[in-house]
N, C-alpha and C. Protein backbone atom coordinates (compact mmCIF):
# COMPACT_ATOMS: atom_id res chain seq x y z
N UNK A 1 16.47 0.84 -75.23
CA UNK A 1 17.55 0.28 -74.44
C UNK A 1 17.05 -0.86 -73.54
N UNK A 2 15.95 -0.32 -73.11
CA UNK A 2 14.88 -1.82 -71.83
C UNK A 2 14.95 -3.23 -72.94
N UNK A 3 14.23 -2.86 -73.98
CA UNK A 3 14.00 -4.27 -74.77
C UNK A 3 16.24 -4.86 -75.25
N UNK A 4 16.90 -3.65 -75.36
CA UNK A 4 18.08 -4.63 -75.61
C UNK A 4 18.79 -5.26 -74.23
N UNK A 5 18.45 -4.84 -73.12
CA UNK A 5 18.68 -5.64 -72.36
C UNK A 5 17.72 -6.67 -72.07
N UNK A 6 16.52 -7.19 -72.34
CA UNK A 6 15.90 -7.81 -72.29
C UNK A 6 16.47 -9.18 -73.15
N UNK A 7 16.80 -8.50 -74.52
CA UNK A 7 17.45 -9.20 -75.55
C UNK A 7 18.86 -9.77 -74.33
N UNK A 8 19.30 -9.23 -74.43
CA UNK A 8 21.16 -9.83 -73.67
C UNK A 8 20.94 -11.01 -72.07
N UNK A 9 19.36 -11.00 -71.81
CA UNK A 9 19.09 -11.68 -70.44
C UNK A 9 19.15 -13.13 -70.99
N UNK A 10 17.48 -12.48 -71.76
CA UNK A 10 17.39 -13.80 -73.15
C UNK A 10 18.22 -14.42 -73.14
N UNK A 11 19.57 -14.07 -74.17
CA UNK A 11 20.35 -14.82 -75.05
C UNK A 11 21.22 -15.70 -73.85
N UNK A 12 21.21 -15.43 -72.81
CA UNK A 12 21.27 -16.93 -72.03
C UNK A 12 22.53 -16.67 -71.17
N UNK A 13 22.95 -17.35 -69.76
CA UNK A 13 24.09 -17.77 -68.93
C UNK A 13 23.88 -16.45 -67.88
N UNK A 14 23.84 -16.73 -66.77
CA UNK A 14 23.40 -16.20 -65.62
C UNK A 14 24.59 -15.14 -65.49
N UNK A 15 24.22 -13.77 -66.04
CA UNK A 15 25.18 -12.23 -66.67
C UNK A 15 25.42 -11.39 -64.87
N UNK A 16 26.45 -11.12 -64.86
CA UNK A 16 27.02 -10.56 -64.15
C UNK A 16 26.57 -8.58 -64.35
N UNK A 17 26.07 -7.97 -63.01
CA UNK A 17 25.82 -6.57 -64.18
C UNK A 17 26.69 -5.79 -64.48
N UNK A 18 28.12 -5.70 -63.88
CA UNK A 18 29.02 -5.28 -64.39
C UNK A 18 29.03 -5.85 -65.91
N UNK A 19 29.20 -7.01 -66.27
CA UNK A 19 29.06 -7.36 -68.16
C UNK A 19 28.04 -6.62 -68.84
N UNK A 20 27.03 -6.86 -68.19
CA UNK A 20 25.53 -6.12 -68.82
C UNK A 20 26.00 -4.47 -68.78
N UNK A 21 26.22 -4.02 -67.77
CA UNK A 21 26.40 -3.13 -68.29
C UNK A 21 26.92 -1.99 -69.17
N UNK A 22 28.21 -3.24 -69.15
CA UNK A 22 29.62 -3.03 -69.87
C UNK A 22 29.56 -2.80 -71.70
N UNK A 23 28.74 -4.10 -71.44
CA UNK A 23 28.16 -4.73 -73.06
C UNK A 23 26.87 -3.15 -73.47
N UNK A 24 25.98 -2.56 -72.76
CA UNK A 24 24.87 -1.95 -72.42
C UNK A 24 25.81 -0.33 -72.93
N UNK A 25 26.89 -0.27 -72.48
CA UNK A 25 27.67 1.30 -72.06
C UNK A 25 26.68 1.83 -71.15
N UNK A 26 26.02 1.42 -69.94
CA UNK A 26 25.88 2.81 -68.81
C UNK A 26 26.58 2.33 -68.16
N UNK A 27 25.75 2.82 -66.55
CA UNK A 27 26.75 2.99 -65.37
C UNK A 27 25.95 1.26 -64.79
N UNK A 28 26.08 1.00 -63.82
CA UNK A 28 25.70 -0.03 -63.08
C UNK A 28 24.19 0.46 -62.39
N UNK A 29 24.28 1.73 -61.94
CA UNK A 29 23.10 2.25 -61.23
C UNK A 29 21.51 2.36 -62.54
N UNK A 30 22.04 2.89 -63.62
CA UNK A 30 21.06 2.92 -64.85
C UNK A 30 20.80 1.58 -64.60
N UNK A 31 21.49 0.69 -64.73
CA UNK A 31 21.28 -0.91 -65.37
C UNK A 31 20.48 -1.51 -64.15
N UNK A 32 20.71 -0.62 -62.86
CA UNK A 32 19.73 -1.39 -61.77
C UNK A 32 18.49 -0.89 -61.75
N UNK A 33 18.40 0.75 -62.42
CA UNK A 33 16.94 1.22 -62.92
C UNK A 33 16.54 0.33 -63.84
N UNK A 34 17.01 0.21 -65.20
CA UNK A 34 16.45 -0.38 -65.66
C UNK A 34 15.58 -2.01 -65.95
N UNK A 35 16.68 -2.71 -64.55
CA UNK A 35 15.85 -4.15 -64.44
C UNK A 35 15.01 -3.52 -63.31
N UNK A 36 15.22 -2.77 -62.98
CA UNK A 36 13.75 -2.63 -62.23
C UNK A 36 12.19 -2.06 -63.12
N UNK A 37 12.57 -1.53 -64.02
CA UNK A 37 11.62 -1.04 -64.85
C UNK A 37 11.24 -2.08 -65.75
N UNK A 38 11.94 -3.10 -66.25
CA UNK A 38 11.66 -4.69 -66.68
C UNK A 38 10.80 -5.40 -65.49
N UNK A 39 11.04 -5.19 -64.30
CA UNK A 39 9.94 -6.32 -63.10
C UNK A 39 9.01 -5.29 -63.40
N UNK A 40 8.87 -4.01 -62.84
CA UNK A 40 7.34 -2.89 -62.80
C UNK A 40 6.51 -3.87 -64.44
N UNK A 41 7.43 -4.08 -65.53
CA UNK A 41 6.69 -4.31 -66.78
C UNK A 41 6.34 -5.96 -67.29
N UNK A 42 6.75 -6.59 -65.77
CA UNK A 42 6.24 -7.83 -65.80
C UNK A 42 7.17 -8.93 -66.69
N UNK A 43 8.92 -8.29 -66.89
CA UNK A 43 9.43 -9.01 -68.28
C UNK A 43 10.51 -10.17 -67.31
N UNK A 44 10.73 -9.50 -66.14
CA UNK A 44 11.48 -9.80 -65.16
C UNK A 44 10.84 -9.70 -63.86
N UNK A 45 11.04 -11.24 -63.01
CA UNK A 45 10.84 -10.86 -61.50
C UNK A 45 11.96 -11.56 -60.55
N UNK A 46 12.14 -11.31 -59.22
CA UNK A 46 12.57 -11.16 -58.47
C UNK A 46 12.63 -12.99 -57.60
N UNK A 47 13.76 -13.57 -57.61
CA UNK A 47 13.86 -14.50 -57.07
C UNK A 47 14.66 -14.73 -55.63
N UNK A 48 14.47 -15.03 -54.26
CA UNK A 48 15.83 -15.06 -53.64
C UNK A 48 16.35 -15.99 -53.68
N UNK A 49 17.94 -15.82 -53.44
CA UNK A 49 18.76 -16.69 -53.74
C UNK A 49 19.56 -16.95 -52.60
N UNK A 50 20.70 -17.92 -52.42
CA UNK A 50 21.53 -18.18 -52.16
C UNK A 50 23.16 -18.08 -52.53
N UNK A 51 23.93 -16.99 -52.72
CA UNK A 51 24.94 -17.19 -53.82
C UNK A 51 25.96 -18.97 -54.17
N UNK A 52 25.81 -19.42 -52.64
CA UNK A 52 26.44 -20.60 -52.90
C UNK A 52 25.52 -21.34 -53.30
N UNK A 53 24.74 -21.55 -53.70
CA UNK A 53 23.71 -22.60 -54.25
C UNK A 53 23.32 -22.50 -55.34
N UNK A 54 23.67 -21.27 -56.42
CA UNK A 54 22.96 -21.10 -57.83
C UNK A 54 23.39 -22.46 -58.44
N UNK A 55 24.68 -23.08 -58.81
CA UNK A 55 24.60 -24.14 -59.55
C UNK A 55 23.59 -25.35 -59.33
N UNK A 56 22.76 -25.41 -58.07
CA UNK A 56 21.93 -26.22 -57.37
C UNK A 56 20.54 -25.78 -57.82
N UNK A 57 20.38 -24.06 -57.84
CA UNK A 57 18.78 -23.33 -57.61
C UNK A 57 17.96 -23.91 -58.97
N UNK A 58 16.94 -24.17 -58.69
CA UNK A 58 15.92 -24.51 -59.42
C UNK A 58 15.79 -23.44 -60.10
N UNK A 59 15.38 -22.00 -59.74
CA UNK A 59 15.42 -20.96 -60.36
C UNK A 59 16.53 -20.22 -60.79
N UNK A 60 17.68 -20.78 -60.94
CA UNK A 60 18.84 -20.19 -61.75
C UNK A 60 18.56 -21.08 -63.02
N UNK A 61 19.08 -20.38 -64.11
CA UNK A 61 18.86 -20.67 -65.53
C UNK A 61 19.36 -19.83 -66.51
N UNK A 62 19.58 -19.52 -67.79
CA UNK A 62 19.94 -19.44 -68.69
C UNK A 62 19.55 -17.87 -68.82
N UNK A 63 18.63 -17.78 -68.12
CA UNK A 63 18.13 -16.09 -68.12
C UNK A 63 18.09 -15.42 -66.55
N UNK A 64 19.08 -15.67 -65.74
CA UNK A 64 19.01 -14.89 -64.87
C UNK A 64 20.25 -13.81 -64.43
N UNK A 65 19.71 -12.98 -63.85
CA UNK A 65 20.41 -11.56 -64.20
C UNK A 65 20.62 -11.18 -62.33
N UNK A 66 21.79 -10.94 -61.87
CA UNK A 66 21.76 -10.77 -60.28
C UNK A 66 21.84 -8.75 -60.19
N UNK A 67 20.88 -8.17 -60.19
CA UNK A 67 20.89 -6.80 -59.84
C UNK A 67 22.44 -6.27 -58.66
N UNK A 68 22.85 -5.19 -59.81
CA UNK A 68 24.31 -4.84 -58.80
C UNK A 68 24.09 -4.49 -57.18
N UNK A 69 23.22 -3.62 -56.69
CA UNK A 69 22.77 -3.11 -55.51
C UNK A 69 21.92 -4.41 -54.60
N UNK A 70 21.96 -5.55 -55.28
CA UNK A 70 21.10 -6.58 -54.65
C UNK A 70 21.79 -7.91 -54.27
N UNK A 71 22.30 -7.77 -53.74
CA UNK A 71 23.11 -9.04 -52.96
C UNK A 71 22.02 -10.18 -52.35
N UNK A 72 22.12 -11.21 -53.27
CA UNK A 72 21.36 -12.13 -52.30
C UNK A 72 19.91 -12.12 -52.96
N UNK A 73 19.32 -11.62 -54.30
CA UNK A 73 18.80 -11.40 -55.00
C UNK A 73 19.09 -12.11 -56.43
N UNK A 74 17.97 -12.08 -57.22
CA UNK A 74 18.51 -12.67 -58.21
C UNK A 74 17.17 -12.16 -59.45
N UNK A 75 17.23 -12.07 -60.31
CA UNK A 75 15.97 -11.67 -61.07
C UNK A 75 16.17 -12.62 -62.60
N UNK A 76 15.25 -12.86 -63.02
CA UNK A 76 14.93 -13.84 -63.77
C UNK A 76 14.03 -13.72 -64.84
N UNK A 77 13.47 -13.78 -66.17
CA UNK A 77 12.93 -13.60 -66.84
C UNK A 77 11.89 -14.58 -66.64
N UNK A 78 10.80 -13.75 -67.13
CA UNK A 78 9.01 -14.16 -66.86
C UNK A 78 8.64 -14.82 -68.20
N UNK A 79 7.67 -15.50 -68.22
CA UNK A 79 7.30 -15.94 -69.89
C UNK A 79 6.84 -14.59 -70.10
N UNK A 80 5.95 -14.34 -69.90
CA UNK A 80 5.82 -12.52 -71.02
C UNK A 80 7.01 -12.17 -71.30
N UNK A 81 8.24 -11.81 -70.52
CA UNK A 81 9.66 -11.26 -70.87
C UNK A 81 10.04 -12.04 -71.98
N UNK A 82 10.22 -13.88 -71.77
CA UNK A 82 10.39 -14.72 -72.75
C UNK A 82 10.05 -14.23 -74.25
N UNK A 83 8.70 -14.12 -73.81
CA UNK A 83 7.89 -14.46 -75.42
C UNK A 83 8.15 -12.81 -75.95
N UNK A 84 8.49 -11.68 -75.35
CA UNK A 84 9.32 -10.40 -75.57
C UNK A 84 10.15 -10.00 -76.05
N UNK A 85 11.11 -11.30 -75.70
CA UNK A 85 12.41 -11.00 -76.52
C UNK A 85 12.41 -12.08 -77.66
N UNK A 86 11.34 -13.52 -77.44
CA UNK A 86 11.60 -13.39 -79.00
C UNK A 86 10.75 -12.92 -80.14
N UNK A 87 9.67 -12.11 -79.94
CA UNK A 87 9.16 -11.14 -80.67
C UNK A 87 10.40 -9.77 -81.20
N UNK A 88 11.56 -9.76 -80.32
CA UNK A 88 12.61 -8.81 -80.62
C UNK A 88 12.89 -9.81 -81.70
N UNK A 89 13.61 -11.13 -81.19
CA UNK A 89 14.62 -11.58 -82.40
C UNK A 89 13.82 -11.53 -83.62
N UNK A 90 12.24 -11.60 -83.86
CA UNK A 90 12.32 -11.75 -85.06
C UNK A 90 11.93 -10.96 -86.47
């Protein structure tokens, strides 16, 4: 389940975790274990943010994921995570 959400960060546009989780079937709380168990594994880390400024943030991108319990947080895929999920796609 870790590597298919890894896959769904990947595949790109800064995911809401209500979607992720939606898309995922758990609860929101699993889905905040589990990006946390993605940073402990180095696939994902931890950026702060601004919510009014993501269209601006240098570190918003195509793979970032805002943890439900984390307001003001933002988490982001690592090149190890990168090169992770596309060892999934292929």
């Amino acid at each position: 389940m870790l590597m298919r959400l890894l896959k769904l960060i990947a595949r790109g546009g800064a995911r809401r975790p209500a979607s992720l989780a939606a898309e995922l079937g758990v609860s929101l709380d699993l889905l905040d274990q589990m990006l946390l168990d993605l940073e402990r594994m180095g696939h994902v880390a931890g950026v702060e943010c601004q919510p009014a400024a993501c269209a601006h943030c240098s570190a918003a991108g195509p793979s970032c994921v805002r943890p439900a319990g984390g307001a003001g947080r933002l988490l982001k895929l690592t090149e190890a995570g990168l090169r992770a999920a596309e060892e999934l796609s292929v």
